[in-house]
Each structure stands twice: as structure tokens, then as C-alpha cells.
C-alpha atoms as a PDB file:
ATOM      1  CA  UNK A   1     162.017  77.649  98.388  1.00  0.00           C
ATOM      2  CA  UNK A   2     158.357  78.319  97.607  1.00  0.00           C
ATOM      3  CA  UNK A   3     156.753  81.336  98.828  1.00  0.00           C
ATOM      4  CA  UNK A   4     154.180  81.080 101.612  1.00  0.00           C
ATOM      5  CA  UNK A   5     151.213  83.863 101.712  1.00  0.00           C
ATOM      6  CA  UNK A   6     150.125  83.308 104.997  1.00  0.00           C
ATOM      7  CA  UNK A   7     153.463  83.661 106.162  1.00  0.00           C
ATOM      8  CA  UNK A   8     153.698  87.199 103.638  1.00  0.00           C
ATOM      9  CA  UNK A   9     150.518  88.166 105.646  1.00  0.00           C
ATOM     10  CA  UNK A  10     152.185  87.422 108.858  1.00  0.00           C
ATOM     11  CA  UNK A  11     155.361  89.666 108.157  1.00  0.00           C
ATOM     12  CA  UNK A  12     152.692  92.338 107.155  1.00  0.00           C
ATOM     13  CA  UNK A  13     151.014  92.252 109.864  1.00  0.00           C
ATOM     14  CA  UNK A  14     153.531  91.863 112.576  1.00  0.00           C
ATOM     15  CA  UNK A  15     155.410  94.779 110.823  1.00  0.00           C
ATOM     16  CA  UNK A  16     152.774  97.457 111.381  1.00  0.00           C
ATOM     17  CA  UNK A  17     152.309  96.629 114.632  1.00  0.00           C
ATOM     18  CA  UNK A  18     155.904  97.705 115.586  1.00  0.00           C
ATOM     19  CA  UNK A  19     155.859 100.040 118.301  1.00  0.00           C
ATOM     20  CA  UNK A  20     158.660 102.939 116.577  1.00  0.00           C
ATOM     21  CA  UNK A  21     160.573 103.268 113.877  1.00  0.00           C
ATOM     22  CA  UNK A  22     164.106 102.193 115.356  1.00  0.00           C
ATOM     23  CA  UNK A  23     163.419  98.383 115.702  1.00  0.00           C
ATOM     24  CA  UNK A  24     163.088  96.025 113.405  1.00  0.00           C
ATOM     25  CA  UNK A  25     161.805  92.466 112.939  1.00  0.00           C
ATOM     26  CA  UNK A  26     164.326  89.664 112.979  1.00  0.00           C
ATOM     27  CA  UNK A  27     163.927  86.467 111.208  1.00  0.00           C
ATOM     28  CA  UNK A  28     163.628  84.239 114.497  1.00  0.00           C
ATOM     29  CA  UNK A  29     160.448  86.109 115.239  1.00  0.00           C
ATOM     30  CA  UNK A  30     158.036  83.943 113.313  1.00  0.00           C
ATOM     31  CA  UNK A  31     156.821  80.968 115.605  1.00  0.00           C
ATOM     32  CA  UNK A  32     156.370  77.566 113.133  1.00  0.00           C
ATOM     33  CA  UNK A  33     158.886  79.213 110.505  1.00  0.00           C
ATOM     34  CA  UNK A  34     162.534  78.328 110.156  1.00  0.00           C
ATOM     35  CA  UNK A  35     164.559  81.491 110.163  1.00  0.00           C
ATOM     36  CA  UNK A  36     166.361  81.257 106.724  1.00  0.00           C
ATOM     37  CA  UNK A  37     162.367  80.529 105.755  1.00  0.00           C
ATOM     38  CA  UNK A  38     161.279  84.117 107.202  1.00  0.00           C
ATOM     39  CA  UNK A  39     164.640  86.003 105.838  1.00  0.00           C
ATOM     40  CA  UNK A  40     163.707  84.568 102.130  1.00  0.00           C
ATOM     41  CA  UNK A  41     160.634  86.246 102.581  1.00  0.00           C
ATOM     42  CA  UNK A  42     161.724  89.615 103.879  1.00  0.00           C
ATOM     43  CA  UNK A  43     163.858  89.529 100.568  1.00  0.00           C
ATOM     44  CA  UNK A  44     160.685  88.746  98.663  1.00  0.00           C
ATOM     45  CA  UNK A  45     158.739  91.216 100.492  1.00  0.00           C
ATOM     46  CA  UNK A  46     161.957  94.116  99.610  1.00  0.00           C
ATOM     47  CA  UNK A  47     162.537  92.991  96.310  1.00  0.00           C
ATOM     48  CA  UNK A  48     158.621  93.584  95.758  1.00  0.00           C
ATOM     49  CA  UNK A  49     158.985  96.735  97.293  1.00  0.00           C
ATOM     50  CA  UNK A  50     156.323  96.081 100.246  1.00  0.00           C
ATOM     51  CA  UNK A  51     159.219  96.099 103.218  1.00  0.00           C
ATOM     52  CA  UNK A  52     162.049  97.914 104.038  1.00  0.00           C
ATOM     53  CA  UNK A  53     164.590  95.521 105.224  1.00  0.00           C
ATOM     54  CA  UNK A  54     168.321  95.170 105.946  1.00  0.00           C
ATOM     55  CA  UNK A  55     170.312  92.418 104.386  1.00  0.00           C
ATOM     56  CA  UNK A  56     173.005  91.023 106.832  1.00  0.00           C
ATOM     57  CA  UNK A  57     173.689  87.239 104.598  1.00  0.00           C
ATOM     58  CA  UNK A  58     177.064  85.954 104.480  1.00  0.00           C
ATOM     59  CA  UNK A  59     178.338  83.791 101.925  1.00  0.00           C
ATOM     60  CA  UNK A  60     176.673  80.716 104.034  1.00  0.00           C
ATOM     61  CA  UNK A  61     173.647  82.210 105.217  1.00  0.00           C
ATOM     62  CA  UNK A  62     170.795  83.955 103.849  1.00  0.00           C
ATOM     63  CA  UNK A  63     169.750  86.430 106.936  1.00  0.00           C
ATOM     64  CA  UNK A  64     167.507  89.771 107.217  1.00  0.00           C
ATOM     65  CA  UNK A  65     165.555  92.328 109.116  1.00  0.00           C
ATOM     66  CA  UNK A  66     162.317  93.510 108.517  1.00  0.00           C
ATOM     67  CA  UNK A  67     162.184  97.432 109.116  1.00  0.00           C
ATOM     68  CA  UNK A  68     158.914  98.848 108.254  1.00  0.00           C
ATOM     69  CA  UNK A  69     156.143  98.902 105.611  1.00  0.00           C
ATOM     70  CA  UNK A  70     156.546 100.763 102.196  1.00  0.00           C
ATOM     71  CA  UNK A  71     153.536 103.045 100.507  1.00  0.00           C
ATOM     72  CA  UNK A  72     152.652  99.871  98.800  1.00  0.00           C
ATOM     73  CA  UNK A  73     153.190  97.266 101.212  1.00  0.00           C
ATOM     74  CA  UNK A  74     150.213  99.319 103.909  1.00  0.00           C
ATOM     75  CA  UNK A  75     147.864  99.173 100.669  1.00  0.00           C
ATOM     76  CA  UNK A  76     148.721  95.598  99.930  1.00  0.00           C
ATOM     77  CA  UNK A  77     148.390  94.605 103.873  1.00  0.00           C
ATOM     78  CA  UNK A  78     145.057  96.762 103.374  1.00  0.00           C
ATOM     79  CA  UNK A  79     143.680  94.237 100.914  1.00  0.00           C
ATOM     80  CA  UNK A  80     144.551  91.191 103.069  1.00  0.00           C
ATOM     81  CA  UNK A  81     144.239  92.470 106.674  1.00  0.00           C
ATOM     82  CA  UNK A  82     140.574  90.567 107.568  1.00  0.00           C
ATOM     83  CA  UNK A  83     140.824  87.443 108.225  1.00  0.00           C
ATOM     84  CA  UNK A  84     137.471  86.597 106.337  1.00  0.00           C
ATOM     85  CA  UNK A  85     138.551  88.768 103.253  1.00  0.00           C
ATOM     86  CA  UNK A  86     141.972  86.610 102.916  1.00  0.00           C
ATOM     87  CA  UNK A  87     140.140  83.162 103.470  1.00  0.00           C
ATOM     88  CA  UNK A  88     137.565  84.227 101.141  1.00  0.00           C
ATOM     89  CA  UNK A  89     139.960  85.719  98.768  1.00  0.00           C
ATOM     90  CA  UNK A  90     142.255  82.164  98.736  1.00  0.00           C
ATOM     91  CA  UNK A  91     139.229  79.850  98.778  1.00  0.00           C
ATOM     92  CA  UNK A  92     138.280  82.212  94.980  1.00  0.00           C
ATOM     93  CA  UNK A  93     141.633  82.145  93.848  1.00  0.00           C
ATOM     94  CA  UNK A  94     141.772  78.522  94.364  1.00  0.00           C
ATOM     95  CA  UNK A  95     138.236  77.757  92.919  1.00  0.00           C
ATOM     96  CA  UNK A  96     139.306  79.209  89.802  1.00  0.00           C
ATOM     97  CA  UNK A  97     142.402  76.941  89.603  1.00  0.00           C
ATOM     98  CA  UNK A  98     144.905  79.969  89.611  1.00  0.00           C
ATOM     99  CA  UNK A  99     147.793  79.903  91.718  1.00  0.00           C
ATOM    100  CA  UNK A 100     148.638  82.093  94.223  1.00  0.00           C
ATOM    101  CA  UNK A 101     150.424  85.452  93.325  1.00  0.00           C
ATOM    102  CA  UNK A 102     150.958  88.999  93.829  1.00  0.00           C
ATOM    103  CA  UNK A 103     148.549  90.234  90.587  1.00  0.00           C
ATOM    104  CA  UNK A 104     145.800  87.895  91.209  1.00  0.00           C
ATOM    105  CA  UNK A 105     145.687  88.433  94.737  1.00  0.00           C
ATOM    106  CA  UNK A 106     145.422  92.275  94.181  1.00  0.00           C
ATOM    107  CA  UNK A 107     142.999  91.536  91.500  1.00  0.00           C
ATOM    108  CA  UNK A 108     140.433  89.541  93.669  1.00  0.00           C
ATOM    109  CA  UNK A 109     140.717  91.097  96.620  1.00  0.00           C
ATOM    110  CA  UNK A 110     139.808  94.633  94.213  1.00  0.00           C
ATOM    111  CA  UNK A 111     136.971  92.859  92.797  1.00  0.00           C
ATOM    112  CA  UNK A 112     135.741  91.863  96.757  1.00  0.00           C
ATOM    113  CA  UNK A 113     135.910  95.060  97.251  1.00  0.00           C
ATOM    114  CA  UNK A 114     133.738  96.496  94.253  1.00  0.00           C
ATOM    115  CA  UNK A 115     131.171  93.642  95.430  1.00  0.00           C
ATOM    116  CA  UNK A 116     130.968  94.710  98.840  1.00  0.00           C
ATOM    117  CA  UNK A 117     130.365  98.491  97.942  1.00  0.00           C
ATOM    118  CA  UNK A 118     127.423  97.735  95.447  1.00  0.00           C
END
């Protein structure tokens, strides 16, 4: 399964809006996205260390629950919130023929950033 970034963004997103700290997001939650789709991408997001999510797979299905943000995962979000920022920062990323990934996109969006307070 490939990861999807607008889909990362999504699960970002959605997850600070959560009203309290007792609920959690479930994988069925995503309009467009398969379920198993969304849980593979909480376990990204956990194994990166940007969610905090509960792992209830069985032996035949791959299934979790978003809980909240990490530290890291409100400064990543940060980077990537606007909607103009993460366009502009894919359109870049792709102009430069690099892929898609966790460094680069930090890297860019940190260099938007520099340009924008000169």
C-alpha cells in the first residue's frame, strides 16, 4: 500500500479538531478512503510518532484508532495546515522531481517559511 499525503493531512487535521481527549478517530471516518486504507495510515502516522493510536488488528485485519496528536505531529500539521502552503509545497517538491516524503516535506515547507519572513 502506498502512502497518501493528502490523506496524512486529513488524519492531521481531523485529529485536532476532536472535541476532548476521550474519543478517538476510527478508520471508517475518512469519506473516499477504504478503512484498512485509513488504519495503514494511523500505523504510519504512530510508527512516525505524529499520532497516538490504538491497534485493535486481528490476524485478518489490519484495524486502528486515531487518539490524538503527538509534540511532533502539531508541528508537522503546523507546516502543512494552509491549504496554499501544502499545494505550493507539493507543486515544489514535484518540480524538483523528488518524491514525496516526510524529510523533504519538512525541508520545503522550512524553506517557505524562511522566504515568507524575509
Amino acid at each position: 500500500m502506498q502512502r497518501d499525503w493528502d490523506l496524512i493531512r486529513k488524519i492531521l487535521l481531523k485529529l485536532e479538531e476532536k472535541a476532548d481527549a476521550q474519543s478517538f478517530l476510527s478508520d471508517d471516518e475518512f469519506r473516499g478512503y477504504h478503512a484498512e486504507m485509513v488504519s495503514y495510515h494511523f500505523k504510519l502516522l504512530l510508527s512516525a510518532g505524529l499520532i497516538e493510536a490504538i491497534d485493535y488488528s486481528s490476524a485478518r485485519e489490519l484495524c486502528f484508532g486515531a487518539r490524538s496528536l503527538t509534540w511532533d505531529g502539531h508541528e508537522f500539521l503546523d507546516k502543512i495546515r494552509n491549504d496554499s502552503t501544502w499545494n505550493s509545497l507539493k507543486t515544489l517538491i514535484k518540480s524538483k522531481r523528488l518524491e514525496l516524503s516526510f524529510e523533504v516535506i519538512k525541508i520545503a515547507a522550512s524553506g517557505l517559511v524562511a522566504q515568507v519572513l524575509k
